[in-house]
Protein backbone atom coordinates (compact mmCIF):
# COMPACT_ATOMS: atom_id res chain seq x y z
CA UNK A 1 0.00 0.00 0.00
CA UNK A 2 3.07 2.65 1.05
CA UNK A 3 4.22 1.69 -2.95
CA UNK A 4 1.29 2.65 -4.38
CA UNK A 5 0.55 5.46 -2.67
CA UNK A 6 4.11 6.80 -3.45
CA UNK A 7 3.63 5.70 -7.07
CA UNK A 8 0.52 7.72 -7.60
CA UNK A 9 1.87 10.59 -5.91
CA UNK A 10 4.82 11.15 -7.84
CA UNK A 11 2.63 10.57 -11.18
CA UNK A 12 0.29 13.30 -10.13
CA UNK A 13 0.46 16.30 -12.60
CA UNK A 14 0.52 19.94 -11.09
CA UNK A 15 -3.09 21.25 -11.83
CA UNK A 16 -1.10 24.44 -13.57
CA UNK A 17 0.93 21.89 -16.09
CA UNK A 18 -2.89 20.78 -17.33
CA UNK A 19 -4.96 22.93 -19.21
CA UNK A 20 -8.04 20.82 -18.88
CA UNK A 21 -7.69 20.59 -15.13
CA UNK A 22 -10.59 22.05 -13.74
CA UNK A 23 -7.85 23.77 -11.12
CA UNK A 24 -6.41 27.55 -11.24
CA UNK A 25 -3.07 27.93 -10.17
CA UNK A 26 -3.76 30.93 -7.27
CA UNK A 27 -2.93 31.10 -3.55
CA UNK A 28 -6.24 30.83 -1.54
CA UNK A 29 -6.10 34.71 -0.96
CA UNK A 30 -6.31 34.50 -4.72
CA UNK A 31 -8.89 32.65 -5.42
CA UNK A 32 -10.82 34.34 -3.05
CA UNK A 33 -10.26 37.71 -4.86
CA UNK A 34 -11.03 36.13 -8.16
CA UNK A 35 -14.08 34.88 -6.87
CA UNK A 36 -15.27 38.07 -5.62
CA UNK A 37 -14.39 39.55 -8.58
CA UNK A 38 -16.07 37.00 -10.57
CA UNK A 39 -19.12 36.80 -8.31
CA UNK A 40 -18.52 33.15 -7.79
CA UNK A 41 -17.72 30.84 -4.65
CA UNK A 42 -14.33 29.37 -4.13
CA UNK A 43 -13.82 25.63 -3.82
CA UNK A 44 -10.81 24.61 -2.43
CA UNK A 45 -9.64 20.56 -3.03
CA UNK A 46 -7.85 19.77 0.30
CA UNK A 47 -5.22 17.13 -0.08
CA UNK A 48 -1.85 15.69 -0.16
CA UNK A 49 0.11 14.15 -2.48
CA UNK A 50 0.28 10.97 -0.65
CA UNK A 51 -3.29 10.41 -0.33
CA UNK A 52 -4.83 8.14 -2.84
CA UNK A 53 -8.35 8.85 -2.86
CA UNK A 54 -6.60 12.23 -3.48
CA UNK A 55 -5.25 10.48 -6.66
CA UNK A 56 -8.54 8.78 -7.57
CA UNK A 57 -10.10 11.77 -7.46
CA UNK A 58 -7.72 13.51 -9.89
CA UNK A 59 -7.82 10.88 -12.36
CA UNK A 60 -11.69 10.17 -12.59
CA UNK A 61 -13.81 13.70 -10.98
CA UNK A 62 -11.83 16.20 -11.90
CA UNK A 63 -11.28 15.21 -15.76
CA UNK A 64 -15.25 14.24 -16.00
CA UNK A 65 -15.75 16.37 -19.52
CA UNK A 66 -18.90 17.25 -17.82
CA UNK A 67 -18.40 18.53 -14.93
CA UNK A 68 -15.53 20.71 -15.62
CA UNK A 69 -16.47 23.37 -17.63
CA UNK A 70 -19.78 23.23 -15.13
CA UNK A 71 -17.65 23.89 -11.99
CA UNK A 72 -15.54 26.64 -13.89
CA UNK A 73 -18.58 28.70 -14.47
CA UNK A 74 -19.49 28.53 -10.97
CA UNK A 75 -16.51 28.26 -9.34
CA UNK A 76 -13.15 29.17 -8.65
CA UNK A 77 -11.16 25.83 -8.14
CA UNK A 78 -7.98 25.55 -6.10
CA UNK A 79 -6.29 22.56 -5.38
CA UNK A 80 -3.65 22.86 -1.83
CA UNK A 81 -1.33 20.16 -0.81
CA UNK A 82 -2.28 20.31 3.31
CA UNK A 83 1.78 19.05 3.82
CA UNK A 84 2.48 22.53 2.55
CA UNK A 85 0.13 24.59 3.86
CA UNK A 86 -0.20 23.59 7.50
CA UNK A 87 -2.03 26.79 8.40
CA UNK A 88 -4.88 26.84 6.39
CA UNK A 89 -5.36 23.04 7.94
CA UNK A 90 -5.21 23.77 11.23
CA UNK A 91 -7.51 26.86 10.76
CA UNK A 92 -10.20 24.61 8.59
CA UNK A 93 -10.01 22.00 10.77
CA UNK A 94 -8.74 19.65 8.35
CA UNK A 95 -8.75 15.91 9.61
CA UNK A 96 -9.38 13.74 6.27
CA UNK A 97 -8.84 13.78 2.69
CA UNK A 98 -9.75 15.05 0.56
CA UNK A 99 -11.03 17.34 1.92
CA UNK A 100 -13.41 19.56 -0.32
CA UNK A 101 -13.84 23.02 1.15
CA UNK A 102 -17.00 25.68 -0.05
CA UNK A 103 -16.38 29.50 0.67
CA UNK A 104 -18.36 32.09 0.31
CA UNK A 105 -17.61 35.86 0.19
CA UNK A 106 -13.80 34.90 1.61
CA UNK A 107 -15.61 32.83 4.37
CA UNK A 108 -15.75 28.77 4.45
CA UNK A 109 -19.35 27.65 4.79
CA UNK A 110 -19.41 23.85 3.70
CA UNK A 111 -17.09 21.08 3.49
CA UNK A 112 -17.06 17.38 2.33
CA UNK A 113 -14.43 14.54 3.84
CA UNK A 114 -13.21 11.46 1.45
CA UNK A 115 -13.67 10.31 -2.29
CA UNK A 116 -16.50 12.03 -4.62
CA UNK A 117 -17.35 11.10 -8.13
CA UNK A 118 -18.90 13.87 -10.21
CA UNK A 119 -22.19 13.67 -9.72
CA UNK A 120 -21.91 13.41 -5.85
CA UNK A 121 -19.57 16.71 -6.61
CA UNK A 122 -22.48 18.43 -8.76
CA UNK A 123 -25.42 17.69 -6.48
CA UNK A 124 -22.99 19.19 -3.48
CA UNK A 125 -22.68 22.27 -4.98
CA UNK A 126 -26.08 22.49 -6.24
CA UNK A 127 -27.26 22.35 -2.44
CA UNK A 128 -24.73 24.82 -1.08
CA UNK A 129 -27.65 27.20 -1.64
CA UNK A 130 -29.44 25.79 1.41
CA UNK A 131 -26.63 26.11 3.85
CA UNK A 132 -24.38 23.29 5.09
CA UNK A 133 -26.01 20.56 3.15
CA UNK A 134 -23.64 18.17 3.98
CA UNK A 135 -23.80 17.98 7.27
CA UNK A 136 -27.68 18.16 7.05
CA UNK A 137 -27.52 15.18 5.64
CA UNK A 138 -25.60 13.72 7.96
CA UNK A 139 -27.56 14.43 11.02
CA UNK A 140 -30.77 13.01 8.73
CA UNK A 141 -28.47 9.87 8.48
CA UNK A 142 -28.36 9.68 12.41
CA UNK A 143 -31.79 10.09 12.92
CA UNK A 144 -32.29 7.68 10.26
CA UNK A 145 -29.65 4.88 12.38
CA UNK A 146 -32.22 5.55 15.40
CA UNK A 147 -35.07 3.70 13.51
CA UNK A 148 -32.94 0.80 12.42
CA UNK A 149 -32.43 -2.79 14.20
CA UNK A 150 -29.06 -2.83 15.35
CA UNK A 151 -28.87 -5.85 12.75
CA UNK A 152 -29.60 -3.74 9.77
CA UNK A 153 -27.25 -1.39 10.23
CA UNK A 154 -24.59 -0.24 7.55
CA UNK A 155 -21.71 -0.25 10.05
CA UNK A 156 -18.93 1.39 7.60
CA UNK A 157 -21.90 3.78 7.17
CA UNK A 158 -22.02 4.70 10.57
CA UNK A 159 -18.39 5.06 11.10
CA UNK A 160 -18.17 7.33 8.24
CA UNK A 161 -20.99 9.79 9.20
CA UNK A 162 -19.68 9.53 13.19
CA UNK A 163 -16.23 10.64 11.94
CA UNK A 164 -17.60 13.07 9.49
CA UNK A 165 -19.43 14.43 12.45
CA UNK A 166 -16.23 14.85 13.96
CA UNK A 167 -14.80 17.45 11.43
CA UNK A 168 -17.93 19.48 11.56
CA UNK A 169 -17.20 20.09 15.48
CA UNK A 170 -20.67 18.18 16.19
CA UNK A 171 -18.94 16.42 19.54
CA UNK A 172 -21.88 15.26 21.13
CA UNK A 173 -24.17 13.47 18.41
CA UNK A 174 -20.37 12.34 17.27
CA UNK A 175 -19.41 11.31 20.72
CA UNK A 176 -23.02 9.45 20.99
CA UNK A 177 -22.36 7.81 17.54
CA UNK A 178 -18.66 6.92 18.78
CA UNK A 179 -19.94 5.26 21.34
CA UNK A 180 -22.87 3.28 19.70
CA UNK A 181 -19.99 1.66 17.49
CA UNK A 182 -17.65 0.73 20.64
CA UNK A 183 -20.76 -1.37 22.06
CA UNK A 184 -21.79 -2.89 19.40
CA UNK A 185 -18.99 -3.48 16.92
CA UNK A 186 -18.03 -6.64 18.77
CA UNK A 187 -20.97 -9.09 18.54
CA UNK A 188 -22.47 -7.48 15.16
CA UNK A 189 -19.22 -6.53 12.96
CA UNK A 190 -16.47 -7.97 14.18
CA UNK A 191 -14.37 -7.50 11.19
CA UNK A 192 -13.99 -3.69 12.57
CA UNK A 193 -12.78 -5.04 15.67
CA UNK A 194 -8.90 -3.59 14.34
CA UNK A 195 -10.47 -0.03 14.27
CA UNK A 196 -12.23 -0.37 17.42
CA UNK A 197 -9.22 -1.30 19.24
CA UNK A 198 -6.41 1.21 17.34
CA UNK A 199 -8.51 3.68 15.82
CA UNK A 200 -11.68 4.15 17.99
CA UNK A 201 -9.84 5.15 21.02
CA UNK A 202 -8.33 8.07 19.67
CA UNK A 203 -11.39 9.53 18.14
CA UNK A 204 -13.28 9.52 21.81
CA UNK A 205 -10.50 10.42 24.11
CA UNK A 206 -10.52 14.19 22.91
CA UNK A 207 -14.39 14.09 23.46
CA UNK A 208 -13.62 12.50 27.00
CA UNK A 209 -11.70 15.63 27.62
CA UNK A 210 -14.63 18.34 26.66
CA UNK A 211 -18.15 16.19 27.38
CA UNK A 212 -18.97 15.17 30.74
CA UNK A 213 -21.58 12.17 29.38
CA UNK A 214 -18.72 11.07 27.51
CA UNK A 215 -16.28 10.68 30.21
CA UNK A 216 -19.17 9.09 32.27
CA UNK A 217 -19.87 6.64 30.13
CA UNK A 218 -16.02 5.45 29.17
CA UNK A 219 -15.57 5.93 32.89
CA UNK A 220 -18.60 3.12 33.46
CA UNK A 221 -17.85 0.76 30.79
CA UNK A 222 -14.15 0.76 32.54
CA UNK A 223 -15.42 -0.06 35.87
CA UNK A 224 -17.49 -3.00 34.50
CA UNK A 225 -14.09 -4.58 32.57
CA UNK A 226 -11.78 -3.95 35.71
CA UNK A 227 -9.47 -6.73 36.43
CA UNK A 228 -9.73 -8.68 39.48
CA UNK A 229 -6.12 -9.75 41.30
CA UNK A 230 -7.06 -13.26 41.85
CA UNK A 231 -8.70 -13.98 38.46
CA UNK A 232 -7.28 -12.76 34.96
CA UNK A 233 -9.55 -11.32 32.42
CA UNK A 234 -10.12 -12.52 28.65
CA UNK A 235 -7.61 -11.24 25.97
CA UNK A 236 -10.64 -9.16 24.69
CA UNK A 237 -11.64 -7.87 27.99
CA UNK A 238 -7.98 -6.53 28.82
CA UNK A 239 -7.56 -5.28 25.49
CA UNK A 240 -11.11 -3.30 25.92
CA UNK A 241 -9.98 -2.31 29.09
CA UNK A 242 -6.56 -1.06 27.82
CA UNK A 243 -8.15 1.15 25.36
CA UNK A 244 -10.82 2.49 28.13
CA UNK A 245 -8.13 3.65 30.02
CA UNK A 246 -6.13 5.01 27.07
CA UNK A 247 -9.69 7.47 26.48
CA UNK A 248 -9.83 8.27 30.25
CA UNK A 249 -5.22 9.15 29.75
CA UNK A 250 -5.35 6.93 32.18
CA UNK A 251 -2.54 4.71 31.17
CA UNK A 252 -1.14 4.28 34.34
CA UNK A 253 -4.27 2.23 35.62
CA UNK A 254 -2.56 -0.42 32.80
CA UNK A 255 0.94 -0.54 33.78
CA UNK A 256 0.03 -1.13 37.14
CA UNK A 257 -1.92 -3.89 36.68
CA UNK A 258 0.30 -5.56 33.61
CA UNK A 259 3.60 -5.06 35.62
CA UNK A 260 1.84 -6.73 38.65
CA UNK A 261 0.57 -9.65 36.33
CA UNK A 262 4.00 -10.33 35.01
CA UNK A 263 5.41 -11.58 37.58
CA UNK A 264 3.36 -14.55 37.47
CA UNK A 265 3.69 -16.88 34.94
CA UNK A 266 -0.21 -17.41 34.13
CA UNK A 267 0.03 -13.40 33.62
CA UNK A 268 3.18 -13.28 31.94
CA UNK A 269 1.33 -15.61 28.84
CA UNK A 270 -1.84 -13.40 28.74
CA UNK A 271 -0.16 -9.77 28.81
CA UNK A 272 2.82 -10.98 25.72
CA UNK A 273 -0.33 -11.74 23.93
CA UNK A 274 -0.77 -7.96 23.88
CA UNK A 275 2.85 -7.24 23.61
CA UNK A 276 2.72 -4.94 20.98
CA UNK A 277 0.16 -3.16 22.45
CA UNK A 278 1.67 -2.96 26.09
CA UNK A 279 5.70 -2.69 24.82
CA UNK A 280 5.66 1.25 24.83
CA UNK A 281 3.03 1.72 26.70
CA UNK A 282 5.07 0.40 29.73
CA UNK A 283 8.01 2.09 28.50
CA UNK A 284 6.33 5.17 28.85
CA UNK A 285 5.12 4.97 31.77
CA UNK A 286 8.66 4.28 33.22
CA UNK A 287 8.18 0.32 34.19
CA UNK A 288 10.89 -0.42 31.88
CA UNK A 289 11.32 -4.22 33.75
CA UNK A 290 7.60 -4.67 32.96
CA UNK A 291 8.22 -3.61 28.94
CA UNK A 292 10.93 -6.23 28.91
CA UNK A 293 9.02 -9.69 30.42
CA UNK A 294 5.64 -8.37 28.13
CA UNK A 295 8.04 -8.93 25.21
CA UNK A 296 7.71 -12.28 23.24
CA UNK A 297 9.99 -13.19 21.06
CA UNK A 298 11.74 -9.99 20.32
CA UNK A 299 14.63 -11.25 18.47
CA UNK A 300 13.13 -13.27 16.64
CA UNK A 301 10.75 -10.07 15.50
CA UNK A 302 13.54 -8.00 15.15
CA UNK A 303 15.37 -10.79 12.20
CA UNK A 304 12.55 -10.46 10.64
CA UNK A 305 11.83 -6.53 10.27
CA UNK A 306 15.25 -6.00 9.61
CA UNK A 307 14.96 -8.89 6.62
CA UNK A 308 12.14 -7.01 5.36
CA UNK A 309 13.64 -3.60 5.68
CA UNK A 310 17.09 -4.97 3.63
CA UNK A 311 14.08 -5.95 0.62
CA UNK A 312 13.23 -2.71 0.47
CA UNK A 313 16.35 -1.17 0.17
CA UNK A 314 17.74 -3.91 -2.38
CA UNK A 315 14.37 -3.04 -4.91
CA UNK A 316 15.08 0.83 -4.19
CA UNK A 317 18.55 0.20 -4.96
CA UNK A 318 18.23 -1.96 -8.03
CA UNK A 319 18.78 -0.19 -11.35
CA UNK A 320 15.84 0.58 -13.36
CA UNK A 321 16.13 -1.09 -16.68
CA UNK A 322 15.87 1.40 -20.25
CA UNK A 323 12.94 1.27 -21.72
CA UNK A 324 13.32 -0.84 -24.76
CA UNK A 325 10.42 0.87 -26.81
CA UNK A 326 8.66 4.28 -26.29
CA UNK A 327 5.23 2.64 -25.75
CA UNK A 328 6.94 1.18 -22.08
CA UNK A 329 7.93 4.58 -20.82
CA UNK A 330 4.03 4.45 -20.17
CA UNK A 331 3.14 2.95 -17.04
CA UNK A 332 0.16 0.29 -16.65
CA UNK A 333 -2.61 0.79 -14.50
CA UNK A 334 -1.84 -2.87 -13.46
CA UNK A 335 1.99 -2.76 -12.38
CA UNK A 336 2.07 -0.44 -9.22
CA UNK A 337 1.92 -3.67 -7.38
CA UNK A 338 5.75 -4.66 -9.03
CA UNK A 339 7.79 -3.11 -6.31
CA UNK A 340 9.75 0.52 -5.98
CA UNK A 341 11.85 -0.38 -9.02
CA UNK A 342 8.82 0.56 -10.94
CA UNK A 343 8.64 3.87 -9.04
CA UNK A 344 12.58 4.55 -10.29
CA UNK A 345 11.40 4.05 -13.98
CA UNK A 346 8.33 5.46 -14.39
CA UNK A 347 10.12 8.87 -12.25
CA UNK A 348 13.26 8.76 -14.70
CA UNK A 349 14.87 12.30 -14.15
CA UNK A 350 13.31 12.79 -10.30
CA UNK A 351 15.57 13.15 -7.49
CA UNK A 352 16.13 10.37 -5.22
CA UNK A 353 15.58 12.27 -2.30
CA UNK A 354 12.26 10.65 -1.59
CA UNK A 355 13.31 7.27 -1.75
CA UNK A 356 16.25 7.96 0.34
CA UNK A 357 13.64 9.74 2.74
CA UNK A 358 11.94 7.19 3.35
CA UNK A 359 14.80 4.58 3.79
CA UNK A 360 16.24 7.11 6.46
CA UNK A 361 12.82 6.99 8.67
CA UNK A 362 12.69 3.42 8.53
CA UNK A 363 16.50 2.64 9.33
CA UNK A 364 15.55 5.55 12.14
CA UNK A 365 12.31 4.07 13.53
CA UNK A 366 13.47 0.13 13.82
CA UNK A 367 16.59 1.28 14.90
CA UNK A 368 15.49 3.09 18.18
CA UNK A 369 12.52 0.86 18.59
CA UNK A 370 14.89 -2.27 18.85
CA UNK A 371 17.19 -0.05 20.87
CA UNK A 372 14.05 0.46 23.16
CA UNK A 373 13.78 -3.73 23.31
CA UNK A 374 16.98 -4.60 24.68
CA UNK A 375 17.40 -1.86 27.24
CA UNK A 376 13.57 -3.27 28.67
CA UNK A 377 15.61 -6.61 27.71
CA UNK A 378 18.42 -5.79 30.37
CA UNK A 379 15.94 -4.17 32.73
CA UNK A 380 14.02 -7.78 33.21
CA UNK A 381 17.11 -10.10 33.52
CA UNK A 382 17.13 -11.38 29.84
CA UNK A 383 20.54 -10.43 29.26
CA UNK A 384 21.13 -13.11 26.60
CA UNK A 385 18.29 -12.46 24.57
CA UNK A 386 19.44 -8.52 25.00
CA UNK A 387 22.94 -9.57 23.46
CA UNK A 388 20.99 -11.93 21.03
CA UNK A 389 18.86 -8.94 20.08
CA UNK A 390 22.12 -6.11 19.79
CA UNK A 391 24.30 -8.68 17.64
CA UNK A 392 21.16 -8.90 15.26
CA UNK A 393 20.81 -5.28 15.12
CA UNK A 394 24.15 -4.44 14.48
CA UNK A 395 24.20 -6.78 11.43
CA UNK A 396 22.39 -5.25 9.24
CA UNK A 397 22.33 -1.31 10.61
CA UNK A 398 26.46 -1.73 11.75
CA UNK A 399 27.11 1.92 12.06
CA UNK A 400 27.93 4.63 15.30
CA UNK A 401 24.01 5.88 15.13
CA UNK A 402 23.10 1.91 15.88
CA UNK A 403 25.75 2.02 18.92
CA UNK A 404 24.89 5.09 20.53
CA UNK A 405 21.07 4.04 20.58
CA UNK A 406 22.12 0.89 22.09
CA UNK A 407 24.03 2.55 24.70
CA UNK A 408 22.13 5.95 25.14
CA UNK A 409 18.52 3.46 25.53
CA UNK A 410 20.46 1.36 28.14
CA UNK A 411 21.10 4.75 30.18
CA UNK A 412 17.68 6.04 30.03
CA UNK A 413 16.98 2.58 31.46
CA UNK A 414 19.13 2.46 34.50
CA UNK A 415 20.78 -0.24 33.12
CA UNK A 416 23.84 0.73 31.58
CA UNK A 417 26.63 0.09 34.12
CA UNK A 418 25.18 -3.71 34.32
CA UNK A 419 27.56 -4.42 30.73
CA UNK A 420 29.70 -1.34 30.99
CA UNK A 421 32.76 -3.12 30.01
CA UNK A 422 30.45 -3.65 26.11
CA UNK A 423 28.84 -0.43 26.21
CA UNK A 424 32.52 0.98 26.51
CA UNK A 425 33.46 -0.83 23.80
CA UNK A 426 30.38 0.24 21.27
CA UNK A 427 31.12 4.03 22.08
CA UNK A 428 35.07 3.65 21.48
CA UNK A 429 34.08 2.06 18.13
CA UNK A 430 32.22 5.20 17.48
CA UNK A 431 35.24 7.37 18.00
């Protein structure tokens, strides 16, 4: 998915190299004069260039033969990468994309989240007349939910308009729609039981912070999943629990009880079920002998991310073969699946930077998180799977940065002076 979304990306045109985009190259300032000027509202495409609905969108909406010369005489179009202009996000309120903004007279007045085809683009604008039409229709959608058997329920529906809720500021039919979803996602669609768990969470705990029925409500569903000491809970119980806590920033409530429970063997096998869950979470909360027994098998883990991070760099690294007839210099809709190779050809004459971007963040990233491992490692008397885990390391990212985050983790830790005599050695190499 990260390929293709780079791919598409970097094969997006710049709406002023098009001259049958439906987009004007102007600021938003602008667009907004030209609009006023024209006596015409300014639509403004919200996206990024990593954001493949983004993509979808310029390659199917805003070509429709249609709709484009439709939109210009109504409209002053501006597309804004949101990476690049960070201000105009935070002051919109920008959470999704795309993100299709309506303003009127210099002032925005409507806006629509995710992927629209032309019509659904047409009929938007068409309604702007009659105020915020979008999110008229979405509370009509809630009300509509209320009449509906639990069983006959759209769930991706739901989710969608709860979210989209969100971004229009609506917190408390959101936070009641937020909630609906946590209860009932489990027994009626458990295939959204990922975004439950790592998504959910995050989109109540702000509303946990400014409702009171929202922080009552996490705060009873907690009480009702609260561990007992003499009797450990389900895997899905903790995990629900873990996340209730996480809403109320309550994530000390967890390391208390996990770094209790590890210490018995019974516990030990339940919370490494949730290791990745638990690992930084425990960390962070300063029980660093707690984030090293939840671990499982972390060098074992750590072989194989570093195996798959060494793939990536050999197909970013491998040469991109010359074209061998002008008709392959264009690139089928069917090969973005072939590997970054494809993104070197089809990108013949773009810097490398990107590529070597990305390689940096991931090198980065596994390198402290491992780092993090084997100081929690040395913390919990595993010192052999700690050396295990630094020799593996060091073979495929064998460089000072690799050594210092070894060491500098180990500090932060407590730990260091328990193998000075190697930790020595790994700075001197440095030197």
């Amino acid at each position: 998915m990260l390929k293709l979304t780079i791919l598409l990306a970097l094969l997006a045109p710049r709406a002023s190299e098009d001259p049958q985009s439906v987009f004007r190259d102007l600021s938003l300032a602008e667009a907004v004069e030209v609009a006023s000027a024209e006596k015409k509202l300014v639509l403004l495409d919200a996206m990024t260039s990593w954001c493949g609905p983004c993509r979808q969108m310029e390659l199917t909406t805003w070509r429709d033969p249609q709709l484009v010369p439709w939109l210009k005489e109504r409209a002053v179009c501006i597309k804004l990468d949101m990476d690049k202009h960070a201000d105009i996000r935070q002051r919109l309120g920008i959470r999704g994309y795309p993100t299709l903004v309506a303003f009127r007279d210099g002032v925005a007045f409507d806006q629509v989240t995710g992927f629209k085809t032309a019509a659904q683009v047409r009929a938007w604008i068409e309604e702007l007349k009659h105020g915020t039409a979008d999110l008229r229709r979405l509370l009509q959608r809630v009300e509509s939910f209320k009449d509906m058997r639990v069983e006959d329920v759209n769930f991706e529906d739901r989710r969608v308009v709860a979210e989209s809720l969100l971004d229009y500021g609506q917190d408390e039919v959101a936070g009641e729609e937020l909630l609906w979803l946590w209860n009932n996602i489990p027994k009626h669609a458990p295939h959204l039981a990922a975004w439950r768990w790592d998504v959910l969470p995050g989109e109540i705990s702000p509303l946990v912070e400014r409702l009171e029925t929202v922080r009552a409500a996490v705060s009873t569903k907690r009480l009702a999943l609260r561990p007992l000491t003499n009797r450990l809970p389900t895997i899905t119980h903790l995990r629900d629990w873990i996340e209730l806590n996480a809403m109320l920033n309550d994530d000390s409530a967890t390391a208390i009880f996990c770094g209790a429970a590890l210490e018995v063997k019974s516990g030990r096998t339940l919370m490494r079920k949730l290791d990745h869950r638990l690992f930084l979470l425990l960390v962070e909360q300063g029980d660093w002998r707690a984030a090293g027994l939840v671990l499982d098998n972390p060098v074992q883990e750590a072989r194989m991310s570093l195996a798959s991070l060494k793939s990536l760099n050999d197909r970013v690294a491998r040469p991109a073969r010359e074209p061998k007839t002008p008709l392959q210099e264009k690139p089928s809709t069917t090969s973005a699946g072939r590997g970054l190779p494809l993104l070197k050809a089809v990108t013949k004459g773009e810097p490398a930077e990107r590529e070597e971007r990305i390689k940096r963040v991931l090198q980065e990233e596994l390198r402290q998180h491992i780092s993090l491992q084997y100081a929690a490692l040395l913390s919990s008397d595993r010192d052999l799977e700690a050396s295990r885990l630094a020799e593996v390391l060091l073979s495929e990212l064998d460089d000072g940065a690799s050594r210092v985050a070894l060491v500098t983790q180990a500090i932060a830790a407590g730990v260091a002076q328990e193998h000075t005599e190697r930790h020595v050695r790994w700075l001197d190499e440095v030197r």
